[in-house]
C-alpha atoms as a PDB file:
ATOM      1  CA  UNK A   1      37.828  98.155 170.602  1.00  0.00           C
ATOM      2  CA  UNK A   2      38.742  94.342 171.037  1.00  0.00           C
ATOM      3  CA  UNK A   3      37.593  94.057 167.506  1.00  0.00           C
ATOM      4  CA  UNK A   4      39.778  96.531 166.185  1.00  0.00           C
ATOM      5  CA  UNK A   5      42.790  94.677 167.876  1.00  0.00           C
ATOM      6  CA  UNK A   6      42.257  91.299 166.594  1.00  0.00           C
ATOM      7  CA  UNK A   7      41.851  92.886 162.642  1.00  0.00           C
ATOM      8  CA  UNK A   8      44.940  94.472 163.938  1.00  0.00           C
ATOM      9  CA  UNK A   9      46.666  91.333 164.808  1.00  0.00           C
ATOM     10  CA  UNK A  10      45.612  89.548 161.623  1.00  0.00           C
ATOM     11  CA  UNK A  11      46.948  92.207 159.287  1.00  0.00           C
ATOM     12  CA  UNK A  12      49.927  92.044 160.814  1.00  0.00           C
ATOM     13  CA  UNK A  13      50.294  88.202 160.627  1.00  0.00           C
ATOM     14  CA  UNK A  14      49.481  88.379 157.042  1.00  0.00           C
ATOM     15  CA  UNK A  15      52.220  91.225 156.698  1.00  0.00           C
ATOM     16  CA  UNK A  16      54.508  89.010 158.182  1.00  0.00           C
ATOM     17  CA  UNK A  17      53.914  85.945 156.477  1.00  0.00           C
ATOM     18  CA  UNK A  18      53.970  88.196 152.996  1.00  0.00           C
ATOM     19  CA  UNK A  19      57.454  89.418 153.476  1.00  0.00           C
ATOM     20  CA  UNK A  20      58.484  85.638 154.685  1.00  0.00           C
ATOM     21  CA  UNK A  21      57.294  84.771 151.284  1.00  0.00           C
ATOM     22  CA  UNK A  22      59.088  87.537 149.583  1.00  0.00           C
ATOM     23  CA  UNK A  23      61.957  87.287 151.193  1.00  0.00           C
ATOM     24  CA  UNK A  24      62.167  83.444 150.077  1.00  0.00           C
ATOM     25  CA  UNK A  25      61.187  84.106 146.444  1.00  0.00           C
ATOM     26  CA  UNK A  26      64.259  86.879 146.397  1.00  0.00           C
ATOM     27  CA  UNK A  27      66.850  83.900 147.456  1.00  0.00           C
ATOM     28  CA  UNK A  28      65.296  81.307 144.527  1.00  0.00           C
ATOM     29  CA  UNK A  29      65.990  83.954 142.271  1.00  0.00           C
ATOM     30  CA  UNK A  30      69.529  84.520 143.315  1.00  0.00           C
ATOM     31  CA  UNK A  31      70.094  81.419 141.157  1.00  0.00           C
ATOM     32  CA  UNK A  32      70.948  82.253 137.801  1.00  0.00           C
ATOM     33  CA  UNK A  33      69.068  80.681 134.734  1.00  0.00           C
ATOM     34  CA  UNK A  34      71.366  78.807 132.015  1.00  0.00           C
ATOM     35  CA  UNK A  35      71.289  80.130 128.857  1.00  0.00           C
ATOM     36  CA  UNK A  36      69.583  78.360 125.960  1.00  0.00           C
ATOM     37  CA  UNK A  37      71.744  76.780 123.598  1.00  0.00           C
ATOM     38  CA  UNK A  38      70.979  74.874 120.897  1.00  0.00           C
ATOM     39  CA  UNK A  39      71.500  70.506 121.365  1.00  0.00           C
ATOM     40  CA  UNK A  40      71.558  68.217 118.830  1.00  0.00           C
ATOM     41  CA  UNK A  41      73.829  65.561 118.589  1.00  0.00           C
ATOM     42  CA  UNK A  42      74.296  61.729 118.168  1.00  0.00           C
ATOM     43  CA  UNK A  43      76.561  59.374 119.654  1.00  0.00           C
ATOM     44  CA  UNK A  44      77.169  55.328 119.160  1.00  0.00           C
ATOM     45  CA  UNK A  45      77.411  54.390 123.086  1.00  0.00           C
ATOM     46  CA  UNK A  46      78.292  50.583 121.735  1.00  0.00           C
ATOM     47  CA  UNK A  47      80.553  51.766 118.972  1.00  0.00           C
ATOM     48  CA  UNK A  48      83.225  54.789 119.108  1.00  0.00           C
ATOM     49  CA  UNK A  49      81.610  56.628 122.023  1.00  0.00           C
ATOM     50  CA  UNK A  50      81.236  53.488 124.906  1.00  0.00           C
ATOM     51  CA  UNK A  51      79.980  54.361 128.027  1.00  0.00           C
ATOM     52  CA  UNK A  52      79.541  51.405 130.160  1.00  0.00           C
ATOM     53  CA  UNK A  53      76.359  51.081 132.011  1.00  0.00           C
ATOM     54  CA  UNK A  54      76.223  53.074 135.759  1.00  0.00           C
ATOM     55  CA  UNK A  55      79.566  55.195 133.569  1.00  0.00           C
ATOM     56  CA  UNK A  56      79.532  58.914 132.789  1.00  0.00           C
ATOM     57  CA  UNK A  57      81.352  60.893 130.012  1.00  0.00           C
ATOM     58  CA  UNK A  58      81.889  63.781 129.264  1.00  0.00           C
ATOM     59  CA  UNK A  59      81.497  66.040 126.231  1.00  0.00           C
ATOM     60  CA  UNK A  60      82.605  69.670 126.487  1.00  0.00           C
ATOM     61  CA  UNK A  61      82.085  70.964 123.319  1.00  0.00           C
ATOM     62  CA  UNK A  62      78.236  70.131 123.687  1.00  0.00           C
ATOM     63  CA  UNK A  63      75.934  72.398 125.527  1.00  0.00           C
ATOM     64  CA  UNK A  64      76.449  75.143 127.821  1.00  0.00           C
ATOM     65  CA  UNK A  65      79.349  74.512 129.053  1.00  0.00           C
ATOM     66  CA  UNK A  66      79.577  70.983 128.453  1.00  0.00           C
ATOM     67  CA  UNK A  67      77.414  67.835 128.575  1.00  0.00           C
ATOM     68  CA  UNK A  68      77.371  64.561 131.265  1.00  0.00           C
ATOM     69  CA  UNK A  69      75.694  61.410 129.796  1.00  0.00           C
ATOM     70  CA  UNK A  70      75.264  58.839 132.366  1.00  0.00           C
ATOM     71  CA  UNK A  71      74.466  55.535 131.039  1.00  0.00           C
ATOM     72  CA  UNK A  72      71.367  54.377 133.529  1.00  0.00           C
ATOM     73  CA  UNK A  73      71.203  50.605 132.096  1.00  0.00           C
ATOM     74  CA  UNK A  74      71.169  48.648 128.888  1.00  0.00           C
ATOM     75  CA  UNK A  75      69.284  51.174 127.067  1.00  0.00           C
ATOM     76  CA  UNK A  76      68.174  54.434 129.023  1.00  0.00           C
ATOM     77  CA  UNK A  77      70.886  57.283 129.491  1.00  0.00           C
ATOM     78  CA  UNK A  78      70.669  61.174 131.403  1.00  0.00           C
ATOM     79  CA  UNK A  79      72.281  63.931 129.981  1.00  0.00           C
ATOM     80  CA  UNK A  80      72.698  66.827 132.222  1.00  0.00           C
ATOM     81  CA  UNK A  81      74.422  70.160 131.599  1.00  0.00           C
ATOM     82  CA  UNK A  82      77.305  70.625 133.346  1.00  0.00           C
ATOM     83  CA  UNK A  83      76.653  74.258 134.043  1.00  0.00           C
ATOM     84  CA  UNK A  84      75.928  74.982 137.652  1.00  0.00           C
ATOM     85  CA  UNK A  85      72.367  76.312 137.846  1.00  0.00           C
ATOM     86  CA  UNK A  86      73.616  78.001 141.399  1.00  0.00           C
ATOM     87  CA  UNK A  87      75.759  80.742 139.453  1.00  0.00           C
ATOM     88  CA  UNK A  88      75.783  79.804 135.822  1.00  0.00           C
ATOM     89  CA  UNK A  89      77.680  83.495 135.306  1.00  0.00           C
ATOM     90  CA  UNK A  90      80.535  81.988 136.747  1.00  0.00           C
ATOM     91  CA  UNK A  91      82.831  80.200 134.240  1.00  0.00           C
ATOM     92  CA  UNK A  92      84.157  77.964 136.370  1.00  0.00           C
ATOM     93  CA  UNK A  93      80.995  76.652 137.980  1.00  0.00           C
ATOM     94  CA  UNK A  94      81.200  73.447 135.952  1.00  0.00           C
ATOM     95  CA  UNK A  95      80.132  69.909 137.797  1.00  0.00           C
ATOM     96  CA  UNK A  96      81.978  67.113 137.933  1.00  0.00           C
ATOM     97  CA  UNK A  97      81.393  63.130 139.070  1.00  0.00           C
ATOM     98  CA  UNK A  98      82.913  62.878 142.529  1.00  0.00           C
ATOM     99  CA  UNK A  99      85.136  60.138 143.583  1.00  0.00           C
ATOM    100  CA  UNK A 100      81.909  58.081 144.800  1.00  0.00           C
ATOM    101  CA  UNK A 101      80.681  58.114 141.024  1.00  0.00           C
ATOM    102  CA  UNK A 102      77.009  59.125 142.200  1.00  0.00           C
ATOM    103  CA  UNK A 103      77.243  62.849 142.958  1.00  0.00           C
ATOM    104  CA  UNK A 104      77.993  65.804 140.928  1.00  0.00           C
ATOM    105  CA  UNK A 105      79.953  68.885 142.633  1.00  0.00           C
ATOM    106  CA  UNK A 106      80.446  72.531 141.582  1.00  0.00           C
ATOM    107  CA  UNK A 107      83.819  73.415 143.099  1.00  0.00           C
ATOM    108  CA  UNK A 108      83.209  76.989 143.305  1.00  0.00           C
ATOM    109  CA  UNK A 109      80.016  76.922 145.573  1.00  0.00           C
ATOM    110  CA  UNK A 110      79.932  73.012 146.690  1.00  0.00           C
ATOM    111  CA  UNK A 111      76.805  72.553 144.990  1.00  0.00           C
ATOM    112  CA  UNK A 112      75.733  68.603 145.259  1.00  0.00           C
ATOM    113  CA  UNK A 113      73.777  66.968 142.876  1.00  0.00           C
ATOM    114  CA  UNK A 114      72.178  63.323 142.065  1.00  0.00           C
ATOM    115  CA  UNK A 115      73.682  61.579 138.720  1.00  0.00           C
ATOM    116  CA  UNK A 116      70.640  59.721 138.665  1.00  0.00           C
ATOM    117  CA  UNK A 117      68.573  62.628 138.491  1.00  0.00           C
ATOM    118  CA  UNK A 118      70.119  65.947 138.646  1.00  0.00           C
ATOM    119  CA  UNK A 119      68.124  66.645 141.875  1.00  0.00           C
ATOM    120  CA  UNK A 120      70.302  68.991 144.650  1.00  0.00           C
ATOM    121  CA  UNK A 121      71.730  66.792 146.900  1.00  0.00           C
ATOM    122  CA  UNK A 122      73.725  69.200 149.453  1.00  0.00           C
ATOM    123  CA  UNK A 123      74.924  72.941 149.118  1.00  0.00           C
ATOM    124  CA  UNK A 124      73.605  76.038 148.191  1.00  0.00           C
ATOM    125  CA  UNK A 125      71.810  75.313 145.029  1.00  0.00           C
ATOM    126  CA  UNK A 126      68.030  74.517 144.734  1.00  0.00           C
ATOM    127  CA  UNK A 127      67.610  73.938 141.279  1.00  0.00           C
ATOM    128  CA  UNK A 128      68.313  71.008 139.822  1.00  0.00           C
ATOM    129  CA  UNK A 129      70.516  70.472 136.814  1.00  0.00           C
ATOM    130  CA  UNK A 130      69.081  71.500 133.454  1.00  0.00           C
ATOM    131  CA  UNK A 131      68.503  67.866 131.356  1.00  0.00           C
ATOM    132  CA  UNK A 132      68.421  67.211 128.028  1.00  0.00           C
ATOM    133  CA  UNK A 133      66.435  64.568 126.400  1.00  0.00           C
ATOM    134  CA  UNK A 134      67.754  61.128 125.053  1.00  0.00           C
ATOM    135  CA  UNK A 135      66.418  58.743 122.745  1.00  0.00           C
ATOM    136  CA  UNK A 136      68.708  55.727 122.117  1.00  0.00           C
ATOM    137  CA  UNK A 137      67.771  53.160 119.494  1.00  0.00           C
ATOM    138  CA  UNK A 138      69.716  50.224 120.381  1.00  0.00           C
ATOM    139  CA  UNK A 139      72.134  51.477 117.967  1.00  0.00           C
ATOM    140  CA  UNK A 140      72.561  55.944 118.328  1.00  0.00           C
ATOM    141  CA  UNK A 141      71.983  58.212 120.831  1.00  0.00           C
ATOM    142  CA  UNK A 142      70.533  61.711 120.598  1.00  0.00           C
ATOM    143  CA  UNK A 143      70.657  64.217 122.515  1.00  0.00           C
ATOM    144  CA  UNK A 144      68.494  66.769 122.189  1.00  0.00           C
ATOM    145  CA  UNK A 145      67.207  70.346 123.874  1.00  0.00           C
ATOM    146  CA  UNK A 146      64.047  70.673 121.774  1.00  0.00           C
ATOM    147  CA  UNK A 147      61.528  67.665 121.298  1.00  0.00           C
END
């Protein structure tokens, strides 16, 4: 009888612990996944285009919904999406540089994020920001969703 109740006990442990599990993998997926668009595009960051180094731009026709490059140092740059990833359906879930110039904020759910590296940083998101790759040659820039 005492055996029956501790196999009893354990099953319903692990029957807790599932639906803990399940219930956290339905909130992940809450988050919405960007769609795929097609990125390819070059830029003179020392000519036409400048972007100082630790300075963002923007470029809204690029992308999603538009593209960030921050300019890291001398020669390395991040380009994030400016889509949301918290509720990409929503049009107006763009991100934008702060005041502070580090963090990126979606105004519709206060979603933070790192310009150094897209990571959440406060709010409700936690996904990062999709990233595109760079490759600068001294000279162009590319940016690029497909290597």
């Amino acid at each position: 009888m005492y055996f029956n109740k501790t196999i009893q006990n354990i099953l319903i442990v692990f029957s807790l612990l599932f639906l803990v599990i399940a219930c956290k993998d339905d909130e992940d997926t809450q988050e919405g996944i960007i769609p795929n668009v097609y990125v390819n595009f070059f830029l003179q960051p020392d000519g036409i285009d400048f972007i100082p180094v630790g300075n963002w731009k923007y470029y809204d026709y690029e992308g999603y919904r538009g593209v960030l490059i921050y300019r890291i140092d001398q020669f390395n740059f991040n380009a994030f999406e400016r889509t949301c990833p918290y509720d990409p359906e929503e049009e107006d879930a763009i991100v934008e540089v702060d005041l502070s110039g580090i963090l990126l904020i979606d105004s519709c759910c206060m979603s933070q994020y790192s310009i150094l590296d897209g990571m959440p940083a406060g709010g409700p998101s936690n996904l990062p920001l999709k990233q595109y790759f760079t490759d600068y040659d001294g000279t162009t820039l590319q940016v690029y969703n497909s290597p």
